[in-house]
C-alpha atoms as a PDB file:
ATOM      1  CA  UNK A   1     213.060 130.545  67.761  1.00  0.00           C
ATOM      2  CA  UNK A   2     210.912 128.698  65.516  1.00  0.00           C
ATOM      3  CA  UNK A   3     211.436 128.720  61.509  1.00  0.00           C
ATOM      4  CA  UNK A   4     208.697 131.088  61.197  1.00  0.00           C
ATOM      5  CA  UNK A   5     209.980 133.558  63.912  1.00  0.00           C
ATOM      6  CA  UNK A   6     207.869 131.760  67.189  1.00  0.00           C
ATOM      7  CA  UNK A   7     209.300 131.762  70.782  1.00  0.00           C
ATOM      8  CA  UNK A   8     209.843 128.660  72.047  1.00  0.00           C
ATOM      9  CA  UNK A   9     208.507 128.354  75.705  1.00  0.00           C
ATOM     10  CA  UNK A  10     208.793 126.302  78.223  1.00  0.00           C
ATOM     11  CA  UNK A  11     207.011 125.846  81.889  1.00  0.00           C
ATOM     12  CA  UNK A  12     208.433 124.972  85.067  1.00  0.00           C
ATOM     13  CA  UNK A  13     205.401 123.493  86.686  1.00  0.00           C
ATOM     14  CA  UNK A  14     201.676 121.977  86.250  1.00  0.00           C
ATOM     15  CA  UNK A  15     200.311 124.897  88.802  1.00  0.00           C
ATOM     16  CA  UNK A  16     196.653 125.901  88.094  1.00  0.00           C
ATOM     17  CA  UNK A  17     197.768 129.142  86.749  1.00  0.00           C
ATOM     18  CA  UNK A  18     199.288 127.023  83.987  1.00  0.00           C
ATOM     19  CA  UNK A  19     195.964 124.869  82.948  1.00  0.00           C
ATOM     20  CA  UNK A  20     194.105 127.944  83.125  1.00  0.00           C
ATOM     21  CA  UNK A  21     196.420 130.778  82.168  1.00  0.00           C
ATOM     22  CA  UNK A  22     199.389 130.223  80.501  1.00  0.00           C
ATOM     23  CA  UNK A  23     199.066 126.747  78.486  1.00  0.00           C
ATOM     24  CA  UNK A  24     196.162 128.417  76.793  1.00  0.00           C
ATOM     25  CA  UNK A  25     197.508 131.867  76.736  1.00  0.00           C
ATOM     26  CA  UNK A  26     200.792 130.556  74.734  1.00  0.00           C
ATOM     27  CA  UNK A  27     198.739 128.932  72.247  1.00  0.00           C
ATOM     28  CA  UNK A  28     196.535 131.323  72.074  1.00  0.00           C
ATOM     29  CA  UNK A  29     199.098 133.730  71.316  1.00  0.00           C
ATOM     30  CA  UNK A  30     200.999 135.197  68.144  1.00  0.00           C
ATOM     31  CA  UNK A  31     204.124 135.414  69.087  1.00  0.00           C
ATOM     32  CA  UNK A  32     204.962 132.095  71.043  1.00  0.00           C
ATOM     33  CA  UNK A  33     204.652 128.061  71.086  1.00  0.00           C
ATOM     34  CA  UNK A  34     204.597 126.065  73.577  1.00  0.00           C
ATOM     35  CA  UNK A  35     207.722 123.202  73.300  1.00  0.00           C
ATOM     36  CA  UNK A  36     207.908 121.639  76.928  1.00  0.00           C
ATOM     37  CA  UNK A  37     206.464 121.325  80.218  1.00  0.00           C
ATOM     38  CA  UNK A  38     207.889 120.534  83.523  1.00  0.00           C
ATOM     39  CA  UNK A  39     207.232 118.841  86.931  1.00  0.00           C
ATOM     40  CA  UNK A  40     208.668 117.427  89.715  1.00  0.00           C
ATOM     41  CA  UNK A  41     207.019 114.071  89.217  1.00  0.00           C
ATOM     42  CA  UNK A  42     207.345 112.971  85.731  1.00  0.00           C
ATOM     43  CA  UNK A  43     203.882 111.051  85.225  1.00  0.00           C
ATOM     44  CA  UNK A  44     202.417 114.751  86.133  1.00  0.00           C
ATOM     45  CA  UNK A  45     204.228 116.298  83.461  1.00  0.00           C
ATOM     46  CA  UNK A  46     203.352 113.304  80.863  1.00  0.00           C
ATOM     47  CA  UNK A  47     200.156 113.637  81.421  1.00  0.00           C
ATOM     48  CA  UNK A  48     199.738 117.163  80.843  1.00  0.00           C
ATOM     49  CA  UNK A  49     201.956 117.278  77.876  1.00  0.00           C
ATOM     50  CA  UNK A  50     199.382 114.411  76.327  1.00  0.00           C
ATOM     51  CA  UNK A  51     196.416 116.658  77.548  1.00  0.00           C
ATOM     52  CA  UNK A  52     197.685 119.937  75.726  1.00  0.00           C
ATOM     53  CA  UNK A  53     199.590 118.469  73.179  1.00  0.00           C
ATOM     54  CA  UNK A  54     203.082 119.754  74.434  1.00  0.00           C
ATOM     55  CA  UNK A  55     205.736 117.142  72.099  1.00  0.00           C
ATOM     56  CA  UNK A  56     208.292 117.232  75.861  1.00  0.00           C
ATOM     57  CA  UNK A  57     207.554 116.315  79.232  1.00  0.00           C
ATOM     58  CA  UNK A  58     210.113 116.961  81.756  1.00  0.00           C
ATOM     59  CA  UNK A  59     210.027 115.056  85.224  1.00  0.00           C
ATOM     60  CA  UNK A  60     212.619 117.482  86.662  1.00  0.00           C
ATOM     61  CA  UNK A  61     213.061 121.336  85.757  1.00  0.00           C
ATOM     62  CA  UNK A  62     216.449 121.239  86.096  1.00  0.00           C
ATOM     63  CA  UNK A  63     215.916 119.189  82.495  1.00  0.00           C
ATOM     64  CA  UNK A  64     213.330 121.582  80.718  1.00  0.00           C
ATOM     65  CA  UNK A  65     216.150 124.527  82.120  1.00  0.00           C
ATOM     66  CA  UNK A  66     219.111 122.813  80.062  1.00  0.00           C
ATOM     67  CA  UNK A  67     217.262 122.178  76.904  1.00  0.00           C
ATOM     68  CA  UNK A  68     219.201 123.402  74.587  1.00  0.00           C
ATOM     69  CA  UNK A  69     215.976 124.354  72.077  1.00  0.00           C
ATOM     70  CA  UNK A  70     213.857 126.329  74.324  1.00  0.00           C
ATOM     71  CA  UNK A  71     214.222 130.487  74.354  1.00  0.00           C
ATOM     72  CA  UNK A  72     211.770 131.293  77.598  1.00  0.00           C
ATOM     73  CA  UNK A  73     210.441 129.729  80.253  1.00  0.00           C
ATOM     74  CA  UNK A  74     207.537 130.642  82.598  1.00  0.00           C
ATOM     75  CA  UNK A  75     208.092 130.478  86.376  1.00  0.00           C
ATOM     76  CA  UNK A  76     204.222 130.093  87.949  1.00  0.00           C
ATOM     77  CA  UNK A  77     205.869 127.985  91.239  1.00  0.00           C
ATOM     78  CA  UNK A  78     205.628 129.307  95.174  1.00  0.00           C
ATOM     79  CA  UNK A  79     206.914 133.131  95.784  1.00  0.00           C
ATOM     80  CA  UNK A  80     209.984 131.250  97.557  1.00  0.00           C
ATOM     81  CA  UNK A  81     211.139 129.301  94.223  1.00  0.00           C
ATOM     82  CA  UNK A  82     211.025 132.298  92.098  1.00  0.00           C
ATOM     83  CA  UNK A  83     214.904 133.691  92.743  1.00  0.00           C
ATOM     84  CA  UNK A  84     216.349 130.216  92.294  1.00  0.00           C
ATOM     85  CA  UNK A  85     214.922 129.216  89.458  1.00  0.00           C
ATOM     86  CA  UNK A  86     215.179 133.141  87.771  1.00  0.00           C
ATOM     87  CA  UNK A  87     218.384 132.360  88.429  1.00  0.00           C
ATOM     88  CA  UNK A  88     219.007 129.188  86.994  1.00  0.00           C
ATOM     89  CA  UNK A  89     216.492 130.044  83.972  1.00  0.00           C
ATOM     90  CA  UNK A  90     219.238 133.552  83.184  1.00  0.00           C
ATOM     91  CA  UNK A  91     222.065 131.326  83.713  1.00  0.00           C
ATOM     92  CA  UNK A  92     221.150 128.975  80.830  1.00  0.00           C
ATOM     93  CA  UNK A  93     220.263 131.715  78.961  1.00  0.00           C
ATOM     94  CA  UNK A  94     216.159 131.640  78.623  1.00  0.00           C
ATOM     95  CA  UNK A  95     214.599 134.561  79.013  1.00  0.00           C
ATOM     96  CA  UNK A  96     211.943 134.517  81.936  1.00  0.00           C
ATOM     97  CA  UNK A  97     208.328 135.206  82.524  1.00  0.00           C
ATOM     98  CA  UNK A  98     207.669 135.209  86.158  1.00  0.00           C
ATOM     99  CA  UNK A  99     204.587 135.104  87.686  1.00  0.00           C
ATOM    100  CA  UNK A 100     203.839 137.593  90.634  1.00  0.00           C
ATOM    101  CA  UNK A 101     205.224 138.568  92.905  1.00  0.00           C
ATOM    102  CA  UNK A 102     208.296 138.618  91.511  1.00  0.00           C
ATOM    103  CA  UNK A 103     210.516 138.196  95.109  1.00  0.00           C
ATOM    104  CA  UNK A 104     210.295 137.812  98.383  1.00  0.00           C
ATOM    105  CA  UNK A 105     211.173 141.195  99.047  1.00  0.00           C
ATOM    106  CA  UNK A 106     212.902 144.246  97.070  1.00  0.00           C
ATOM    107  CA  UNK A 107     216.493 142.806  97.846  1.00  0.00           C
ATOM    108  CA  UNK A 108     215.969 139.801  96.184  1.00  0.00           C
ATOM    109  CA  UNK A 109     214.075 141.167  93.379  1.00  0.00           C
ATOM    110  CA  UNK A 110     217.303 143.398  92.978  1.00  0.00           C
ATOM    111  CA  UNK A 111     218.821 140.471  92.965  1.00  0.00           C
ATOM    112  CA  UNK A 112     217.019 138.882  90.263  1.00  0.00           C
ATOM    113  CA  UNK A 113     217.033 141.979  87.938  1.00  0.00           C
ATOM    114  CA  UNK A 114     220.279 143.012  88.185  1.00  0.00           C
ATOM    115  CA  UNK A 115     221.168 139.187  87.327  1.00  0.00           C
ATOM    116  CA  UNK A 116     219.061 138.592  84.189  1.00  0.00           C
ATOM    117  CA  UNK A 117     220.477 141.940  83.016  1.00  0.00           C
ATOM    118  CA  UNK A 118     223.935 140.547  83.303  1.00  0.00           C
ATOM    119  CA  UNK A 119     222.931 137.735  81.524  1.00  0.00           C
ATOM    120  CA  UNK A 120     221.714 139.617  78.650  1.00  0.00           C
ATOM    121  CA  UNK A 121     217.995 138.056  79.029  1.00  0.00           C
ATOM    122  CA  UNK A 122     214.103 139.552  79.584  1.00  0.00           C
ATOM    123  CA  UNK A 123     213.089 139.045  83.477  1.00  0.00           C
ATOM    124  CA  UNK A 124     209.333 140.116  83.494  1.00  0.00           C
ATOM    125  CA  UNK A 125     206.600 140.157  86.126  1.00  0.00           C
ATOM    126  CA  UNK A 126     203.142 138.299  84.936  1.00  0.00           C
ATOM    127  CA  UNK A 127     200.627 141.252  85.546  1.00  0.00           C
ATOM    128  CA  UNK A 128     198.300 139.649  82.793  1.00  0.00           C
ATOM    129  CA  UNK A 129     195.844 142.572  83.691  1.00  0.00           C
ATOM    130  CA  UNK A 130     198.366 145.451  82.186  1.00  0.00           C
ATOM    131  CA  UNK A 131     197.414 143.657  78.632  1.00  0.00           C
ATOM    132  CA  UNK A 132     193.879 143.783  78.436  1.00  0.00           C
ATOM    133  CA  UNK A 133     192.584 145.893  75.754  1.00  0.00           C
ATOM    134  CA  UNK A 134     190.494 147.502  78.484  1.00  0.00           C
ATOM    135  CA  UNK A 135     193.462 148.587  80.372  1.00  0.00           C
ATOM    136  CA  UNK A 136     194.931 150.513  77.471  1.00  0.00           C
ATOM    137  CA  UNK A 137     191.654 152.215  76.591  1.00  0.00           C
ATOM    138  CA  UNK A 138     191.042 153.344  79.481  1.00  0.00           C
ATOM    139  CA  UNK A 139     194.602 154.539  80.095  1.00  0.00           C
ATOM    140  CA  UNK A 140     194.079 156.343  77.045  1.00  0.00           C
ATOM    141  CA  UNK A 141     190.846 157.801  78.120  1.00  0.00           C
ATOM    142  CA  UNK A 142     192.049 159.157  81.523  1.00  0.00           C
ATOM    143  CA  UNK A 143     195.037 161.013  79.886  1.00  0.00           C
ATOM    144  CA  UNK A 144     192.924 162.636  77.210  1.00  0.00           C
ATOM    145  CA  UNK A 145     191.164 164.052  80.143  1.00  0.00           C
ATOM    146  CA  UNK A 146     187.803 162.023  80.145  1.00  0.00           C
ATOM    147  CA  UNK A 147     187.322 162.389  83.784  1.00  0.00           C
ATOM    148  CA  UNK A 148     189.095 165.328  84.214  1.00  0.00           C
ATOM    149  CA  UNK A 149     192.360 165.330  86.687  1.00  0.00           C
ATOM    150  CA  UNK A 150     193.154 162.204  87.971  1.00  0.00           C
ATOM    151  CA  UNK A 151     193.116 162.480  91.644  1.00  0.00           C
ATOM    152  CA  UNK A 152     192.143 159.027  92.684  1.00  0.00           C
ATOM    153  CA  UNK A 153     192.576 155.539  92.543  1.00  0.00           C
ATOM    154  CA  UNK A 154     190.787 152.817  94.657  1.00  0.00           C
ATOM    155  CA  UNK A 155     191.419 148.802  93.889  1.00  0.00           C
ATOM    156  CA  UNK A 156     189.999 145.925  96.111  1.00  0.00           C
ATOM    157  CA  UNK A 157     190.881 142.106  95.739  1.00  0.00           C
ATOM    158  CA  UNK A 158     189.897 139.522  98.332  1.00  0.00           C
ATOM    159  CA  UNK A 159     189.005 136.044  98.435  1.00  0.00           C
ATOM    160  CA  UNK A 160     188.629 133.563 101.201  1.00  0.00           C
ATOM    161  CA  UNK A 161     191.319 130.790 101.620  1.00  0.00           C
ATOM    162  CA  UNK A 162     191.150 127.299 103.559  1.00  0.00           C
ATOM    163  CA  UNK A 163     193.507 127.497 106.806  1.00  0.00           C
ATOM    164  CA  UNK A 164     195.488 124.971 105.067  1.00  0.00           C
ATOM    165  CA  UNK A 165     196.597 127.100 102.209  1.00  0.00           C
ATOM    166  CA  UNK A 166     200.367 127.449 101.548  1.00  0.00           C
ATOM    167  CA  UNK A 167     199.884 131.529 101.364  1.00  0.00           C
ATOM    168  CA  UNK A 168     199.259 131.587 104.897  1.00  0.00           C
ATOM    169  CA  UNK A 169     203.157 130.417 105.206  1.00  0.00           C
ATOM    170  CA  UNK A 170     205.574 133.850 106.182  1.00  0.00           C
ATOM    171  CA  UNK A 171     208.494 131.685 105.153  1.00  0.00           C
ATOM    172  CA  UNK A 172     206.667 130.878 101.150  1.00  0.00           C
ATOM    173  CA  UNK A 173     205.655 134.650 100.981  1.00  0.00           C
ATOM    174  CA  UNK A 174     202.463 134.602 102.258  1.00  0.00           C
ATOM    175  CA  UNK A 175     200.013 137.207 102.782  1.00  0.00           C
ATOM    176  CA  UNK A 176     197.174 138.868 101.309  1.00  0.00           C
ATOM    177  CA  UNK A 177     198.899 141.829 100.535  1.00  0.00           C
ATOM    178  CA  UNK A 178     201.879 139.718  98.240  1.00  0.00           C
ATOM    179  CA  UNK A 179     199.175 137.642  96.975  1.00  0.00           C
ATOM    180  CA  UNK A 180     195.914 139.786  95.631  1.00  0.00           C
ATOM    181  CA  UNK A 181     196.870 143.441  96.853  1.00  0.00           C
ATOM    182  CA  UNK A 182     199.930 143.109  94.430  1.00  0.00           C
ATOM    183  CA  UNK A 183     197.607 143.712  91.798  1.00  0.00           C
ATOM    184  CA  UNK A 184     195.711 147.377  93.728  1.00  0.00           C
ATOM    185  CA  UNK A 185     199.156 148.652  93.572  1.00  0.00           C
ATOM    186  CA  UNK A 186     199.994 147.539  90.829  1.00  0.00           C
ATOM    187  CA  UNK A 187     197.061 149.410  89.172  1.00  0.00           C
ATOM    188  CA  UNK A 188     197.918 152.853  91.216  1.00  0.00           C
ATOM    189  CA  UNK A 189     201.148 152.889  89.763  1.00  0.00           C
ATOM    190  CA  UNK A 190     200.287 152.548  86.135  1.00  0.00           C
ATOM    191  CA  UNK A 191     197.731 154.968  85.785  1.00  0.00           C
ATOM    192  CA  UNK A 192     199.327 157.220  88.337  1.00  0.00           C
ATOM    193  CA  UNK A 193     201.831 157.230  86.304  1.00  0.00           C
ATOM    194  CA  UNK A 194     205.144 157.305  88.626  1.00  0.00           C
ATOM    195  CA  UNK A 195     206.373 155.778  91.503  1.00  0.00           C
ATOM    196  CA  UNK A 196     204.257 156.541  95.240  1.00  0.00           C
ATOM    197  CA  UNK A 197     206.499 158.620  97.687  1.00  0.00           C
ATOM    198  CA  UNK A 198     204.195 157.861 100.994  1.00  0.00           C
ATOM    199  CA  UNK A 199     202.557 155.490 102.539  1.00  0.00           C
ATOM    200  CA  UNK A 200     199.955 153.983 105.130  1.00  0.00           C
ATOM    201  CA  UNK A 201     198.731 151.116 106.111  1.00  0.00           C
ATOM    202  CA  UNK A 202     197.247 148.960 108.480  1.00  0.00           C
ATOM    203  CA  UNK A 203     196.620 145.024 108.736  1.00  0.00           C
ATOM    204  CA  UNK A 204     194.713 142.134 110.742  1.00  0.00           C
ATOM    205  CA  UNK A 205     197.866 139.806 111.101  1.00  0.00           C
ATOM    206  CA  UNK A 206     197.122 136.238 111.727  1.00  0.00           C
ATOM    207  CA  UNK A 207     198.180 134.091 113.951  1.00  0.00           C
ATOM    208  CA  UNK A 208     200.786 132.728 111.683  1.00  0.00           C
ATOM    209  CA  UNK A 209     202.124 136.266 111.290  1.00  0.00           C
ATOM    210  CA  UNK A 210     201.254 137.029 107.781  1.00  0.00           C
ATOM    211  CA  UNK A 211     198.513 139.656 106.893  1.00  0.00           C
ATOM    212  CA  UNK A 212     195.188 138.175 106.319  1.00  0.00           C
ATOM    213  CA  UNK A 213     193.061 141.989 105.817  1.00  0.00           C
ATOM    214  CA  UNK A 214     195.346 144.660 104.667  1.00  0.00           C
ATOM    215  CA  UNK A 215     194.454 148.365 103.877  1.00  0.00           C
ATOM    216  CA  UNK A 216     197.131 150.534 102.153  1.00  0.00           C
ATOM    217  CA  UNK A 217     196.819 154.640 101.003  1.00  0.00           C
ATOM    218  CA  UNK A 218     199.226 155.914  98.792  1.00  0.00           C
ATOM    219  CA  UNK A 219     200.604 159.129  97.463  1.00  0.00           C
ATOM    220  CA  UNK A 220     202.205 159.818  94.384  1.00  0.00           C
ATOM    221  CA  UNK A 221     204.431 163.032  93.690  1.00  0.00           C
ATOM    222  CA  UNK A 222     202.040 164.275  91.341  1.00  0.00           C
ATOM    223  CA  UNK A 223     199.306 164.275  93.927  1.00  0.00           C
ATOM    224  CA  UNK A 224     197.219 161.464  92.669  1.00  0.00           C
ATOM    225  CA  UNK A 225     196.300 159.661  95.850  1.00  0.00           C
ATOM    226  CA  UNK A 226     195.307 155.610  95.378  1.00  0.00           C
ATOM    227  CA  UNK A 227     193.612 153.705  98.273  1.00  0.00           C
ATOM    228  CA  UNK A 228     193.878 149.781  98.073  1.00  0.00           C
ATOM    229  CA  UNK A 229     192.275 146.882  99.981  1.00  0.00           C
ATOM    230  CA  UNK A 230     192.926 143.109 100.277  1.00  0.00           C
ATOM    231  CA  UNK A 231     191.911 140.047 101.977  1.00  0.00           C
ATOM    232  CA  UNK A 232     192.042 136.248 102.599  1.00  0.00           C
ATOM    233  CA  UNK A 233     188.747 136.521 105.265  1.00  0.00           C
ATOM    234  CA  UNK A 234     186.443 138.303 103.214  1.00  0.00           C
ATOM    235  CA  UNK A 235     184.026 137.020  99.595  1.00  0.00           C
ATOM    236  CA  UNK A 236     185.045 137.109  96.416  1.00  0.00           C
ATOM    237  CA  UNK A 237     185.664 141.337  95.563  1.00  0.00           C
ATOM    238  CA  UNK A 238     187.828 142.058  92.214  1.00  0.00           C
ATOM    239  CA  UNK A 239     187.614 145.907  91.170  1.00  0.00           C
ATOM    240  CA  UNK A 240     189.143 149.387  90.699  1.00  0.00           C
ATOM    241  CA  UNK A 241     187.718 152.609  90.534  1.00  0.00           C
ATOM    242  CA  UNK A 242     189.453 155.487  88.609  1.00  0.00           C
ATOM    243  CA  UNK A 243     188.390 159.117  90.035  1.00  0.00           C
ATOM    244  CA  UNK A 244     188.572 162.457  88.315  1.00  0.00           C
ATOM    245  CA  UNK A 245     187.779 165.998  88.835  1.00  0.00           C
ATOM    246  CA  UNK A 246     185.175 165.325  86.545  1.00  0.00           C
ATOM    247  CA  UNK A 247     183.759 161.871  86.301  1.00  0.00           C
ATOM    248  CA  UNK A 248     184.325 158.395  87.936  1.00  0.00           C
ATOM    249  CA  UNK A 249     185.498 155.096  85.692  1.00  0.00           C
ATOM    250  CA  UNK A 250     184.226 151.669  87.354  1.00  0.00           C
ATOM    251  CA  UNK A 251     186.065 149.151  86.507  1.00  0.00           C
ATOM    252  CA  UNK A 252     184.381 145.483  87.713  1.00  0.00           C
ATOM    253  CA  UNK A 253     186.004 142.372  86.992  1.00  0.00           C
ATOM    254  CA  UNK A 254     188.994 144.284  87.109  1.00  0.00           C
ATOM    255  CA  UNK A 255     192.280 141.201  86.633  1.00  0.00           C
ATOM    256  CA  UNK A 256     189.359 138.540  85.992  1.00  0.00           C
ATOM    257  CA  UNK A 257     187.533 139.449  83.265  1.00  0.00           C
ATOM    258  CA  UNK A 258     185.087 137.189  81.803  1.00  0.00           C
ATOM    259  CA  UNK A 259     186.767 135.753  78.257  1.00  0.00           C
ATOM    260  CA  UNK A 260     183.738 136.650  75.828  1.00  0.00           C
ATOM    261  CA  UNK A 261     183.425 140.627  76.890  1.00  0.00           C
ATOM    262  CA  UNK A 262     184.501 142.540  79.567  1.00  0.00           C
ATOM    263  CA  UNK A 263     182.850 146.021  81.146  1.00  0.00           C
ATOM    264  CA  UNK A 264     183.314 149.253  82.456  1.00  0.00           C
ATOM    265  CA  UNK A 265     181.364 152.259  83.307  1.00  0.00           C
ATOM    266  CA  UNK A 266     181.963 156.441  83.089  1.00  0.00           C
ATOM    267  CA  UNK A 267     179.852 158.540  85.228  1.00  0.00           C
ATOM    268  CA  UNK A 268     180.988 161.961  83.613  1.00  0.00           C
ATOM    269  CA  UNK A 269     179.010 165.171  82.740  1.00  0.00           C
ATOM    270  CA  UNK A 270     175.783 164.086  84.541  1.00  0.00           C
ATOM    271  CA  UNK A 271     175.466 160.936  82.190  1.00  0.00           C
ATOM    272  CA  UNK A 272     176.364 157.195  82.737  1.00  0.00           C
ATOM    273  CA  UNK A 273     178.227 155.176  79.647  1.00  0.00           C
ATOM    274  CA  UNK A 274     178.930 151.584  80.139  1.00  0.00           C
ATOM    275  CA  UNK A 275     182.274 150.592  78.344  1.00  0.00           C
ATOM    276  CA  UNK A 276     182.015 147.503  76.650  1.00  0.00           C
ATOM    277  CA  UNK A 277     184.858 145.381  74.882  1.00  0.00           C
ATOM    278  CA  UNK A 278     185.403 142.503  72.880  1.00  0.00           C
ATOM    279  CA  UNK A 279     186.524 139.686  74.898  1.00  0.00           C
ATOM    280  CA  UNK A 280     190.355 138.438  74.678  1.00  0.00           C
ATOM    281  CA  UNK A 281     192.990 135.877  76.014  1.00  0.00           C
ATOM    282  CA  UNK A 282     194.393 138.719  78.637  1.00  0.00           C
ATOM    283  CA  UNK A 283     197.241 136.020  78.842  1.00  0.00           C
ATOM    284  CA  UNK A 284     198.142 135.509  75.341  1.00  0.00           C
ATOM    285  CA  UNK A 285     198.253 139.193  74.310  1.00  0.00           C
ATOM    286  CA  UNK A 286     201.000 138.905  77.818  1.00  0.00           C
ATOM    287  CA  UNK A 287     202.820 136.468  76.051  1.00  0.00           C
ATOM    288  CA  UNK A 288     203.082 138.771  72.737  1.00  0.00           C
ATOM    289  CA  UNK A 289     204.264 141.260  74.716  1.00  0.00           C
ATOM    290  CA  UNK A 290     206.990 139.742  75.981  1.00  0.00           C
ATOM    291  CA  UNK A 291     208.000 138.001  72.330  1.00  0.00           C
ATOM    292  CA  UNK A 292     207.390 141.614  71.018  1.00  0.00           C
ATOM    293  CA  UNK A 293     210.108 143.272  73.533  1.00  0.00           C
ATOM    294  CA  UNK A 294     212.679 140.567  72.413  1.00  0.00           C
ATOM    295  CA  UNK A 295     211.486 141.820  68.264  1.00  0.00           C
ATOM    296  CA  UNK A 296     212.854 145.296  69.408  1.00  0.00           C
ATOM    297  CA  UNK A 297     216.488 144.558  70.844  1.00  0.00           C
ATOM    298  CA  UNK A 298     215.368 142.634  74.284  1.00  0.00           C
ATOM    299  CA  UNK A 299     213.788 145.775  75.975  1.00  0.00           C
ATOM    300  CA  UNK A 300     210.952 145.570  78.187  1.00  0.00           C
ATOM    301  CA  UNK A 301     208.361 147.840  76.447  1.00  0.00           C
ATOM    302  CA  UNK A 302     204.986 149.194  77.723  1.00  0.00           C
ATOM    303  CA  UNK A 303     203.559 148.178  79.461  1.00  0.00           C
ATOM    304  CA  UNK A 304     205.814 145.655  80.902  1.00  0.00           C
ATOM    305  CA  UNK A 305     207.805 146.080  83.672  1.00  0.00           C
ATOM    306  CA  UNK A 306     210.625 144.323  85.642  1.00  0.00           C
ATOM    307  CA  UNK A 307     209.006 143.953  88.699  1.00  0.00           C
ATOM    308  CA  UNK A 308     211.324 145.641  90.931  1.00  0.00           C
ATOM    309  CA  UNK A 309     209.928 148.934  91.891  1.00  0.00           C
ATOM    310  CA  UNK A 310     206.634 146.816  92.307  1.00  0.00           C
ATOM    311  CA  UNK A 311     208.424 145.107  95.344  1.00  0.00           C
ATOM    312  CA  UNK A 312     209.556 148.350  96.762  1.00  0.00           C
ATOM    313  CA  UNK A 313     206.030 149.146  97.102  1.00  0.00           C
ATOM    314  CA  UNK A 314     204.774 146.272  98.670  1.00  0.00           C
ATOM    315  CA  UNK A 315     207.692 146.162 101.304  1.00  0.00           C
ATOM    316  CA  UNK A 316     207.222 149.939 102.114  1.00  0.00           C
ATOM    317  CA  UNK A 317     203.340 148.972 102.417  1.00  0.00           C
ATOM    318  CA  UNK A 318     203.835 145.721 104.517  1.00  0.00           C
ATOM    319  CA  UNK A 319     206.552 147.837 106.750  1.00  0.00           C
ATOM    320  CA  UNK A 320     203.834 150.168 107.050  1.00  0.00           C
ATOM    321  CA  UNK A 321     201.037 148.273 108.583  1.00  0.00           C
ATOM    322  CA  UNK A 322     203.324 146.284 110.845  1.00  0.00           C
ATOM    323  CA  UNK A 323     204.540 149.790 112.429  1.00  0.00           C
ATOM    324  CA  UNK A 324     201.099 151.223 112.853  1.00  0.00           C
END
């Protein structure tokens, strides 16, 4: 760490998640600076280290992985990069943000967590949403009983993609489902509250195999049902819904919120409220988190998570629709 307590971070990649997330979410934050960048070709990673003021440019990650002064690095590259380089990140000892999904699949992710543990470092999935000060207000609001019971949560995410697009590649992890419905069930199981027990789903497969529509319903052991949708064929839809036996929260904007104020609105008791909060860097408050859980003896802390019970989902989901 820095003299005055910073994490030093490092990026393996110049993806657009980096320019638009990360680079500014790290500076942004309290917690962390940002040392080095990485790419494969080295005028790439020159570049953006003169464009964000980052003092080391790597043209290899293999060389931002070894350096020696660097305590985490952030993984943002294709789903079928992130075991490697989790891998190689643990085994130089740097603890790892990983953007989502974490795995291919729940064996790898095993894999992965299970590893970083035996190294001793911090292996965390980047659900940027979970940090919004929305999220925990409203988390807060549903348990103190706002909307009565929860019984129901509905999420939808689509966008449409070019043919073209790597995510349309079964071998890279493709799929709408790994892609934007990540985040639906992501949301169902953290104001649910526990992990779902059933599932079913159904999908319009393309013709390269991976799921370009995807509908999933889910039930939880405490009876809270969740219903999530996702798609690469349909506009531009980013919401979830939070249903009580009282009242209804909408939640617009859901993992995108706009940076000066974000929104939501509680139908409850006959009367409408619109939500409003002060806009944040969703991002950097991520990146506190994580420097936060390594303040505290290198425990993931709410409301973090290691990713692997995340993948279990989405395989028992994806299993689901292909068997229907």
């Amino acid at each position: 760490m820095t003299s005055n307590g910073r994490l030093r971070w490092g990026i393996l990649g110049c993806a657009r998640i980096s320019r638009r997330g990360l680079i500014p979410g790290i500076k942004a934050s309290e917690t962390g600076t940002l040392v080095a960048l990485a790419s494969r070709n080295g005028s790439t990673a020159a570049d953006w280290g003169a464009e964000f003021g980052v003092e080391r440019a790597y043209g290899s990650y293999e060389e931002l992985i070894k350096d020696p002064d660097l305590d985490a690095v952030y993984i943002p590259l294709p789903n079928e990069l992130h075991r490697s380089w989790v891998f190689a990140a643990a085994d130089a000892g740097k603890h790892i943000l990983c953007e989502k999904p974490l795995a291919l699949n729940a064996a790898e992710a095993r894999e992965m967590v299970d590893h970083c543990r035996e190294r001793g470092v911090i292996l965390m999935e980047a659900f940027m949403w979970r940090h919004q000060q929305r999220t925990a207000t409203l988390q807060s609001m549903v348990q103190s009983g706002a909307i009565g019971e929860l019984r129901l949560i509905r999420a939808s995410f689509s966008f449409p993609i070019e043919p073209d697009d790597w995510r349309l590649d079964p071998a890279r992890g493709g799929g709408a489902l790994w892609d934007v419905g990540c985040y639906g069930v992501n949301t169902a199981r953290l104001f649910a509250g526990c992990e779902p027990e059933g599932f079913r789903s159904f999908a319009r497969f393309g013709p390269t195999g991976v799921d370009l529509s995807l509908t999933a319903e889910m039930k939880f052991p405490n009876g809270i049902l969740a219903q999530i949708d996702c798609s690469f064929e349909q506009p531009f839809r980013c919401a979830y819904e939070l249903v009580g036996s009282q009242g209804v929260i909408g939640v617009p904007d859901a993992y995108l919120p706009p940076p000066d104020q974000s929104f939501a609105r509680l139908f409850a008791k006959g009367t409408v409220q619109d939500l409003n909060f002060v806009g944040s860097n969703q991002y950097a408050s991520m990146v506190d988190a994580f420097g936060d859980a390594l303040k505290v003896g290198g425990h993931l802390h709410f409301p973090a998570e290691d990713g692997l019970a995340q993948m279990q989902a989405l395989d028992a989901i994806l299993a689901a629709a292909r068997s229907s």
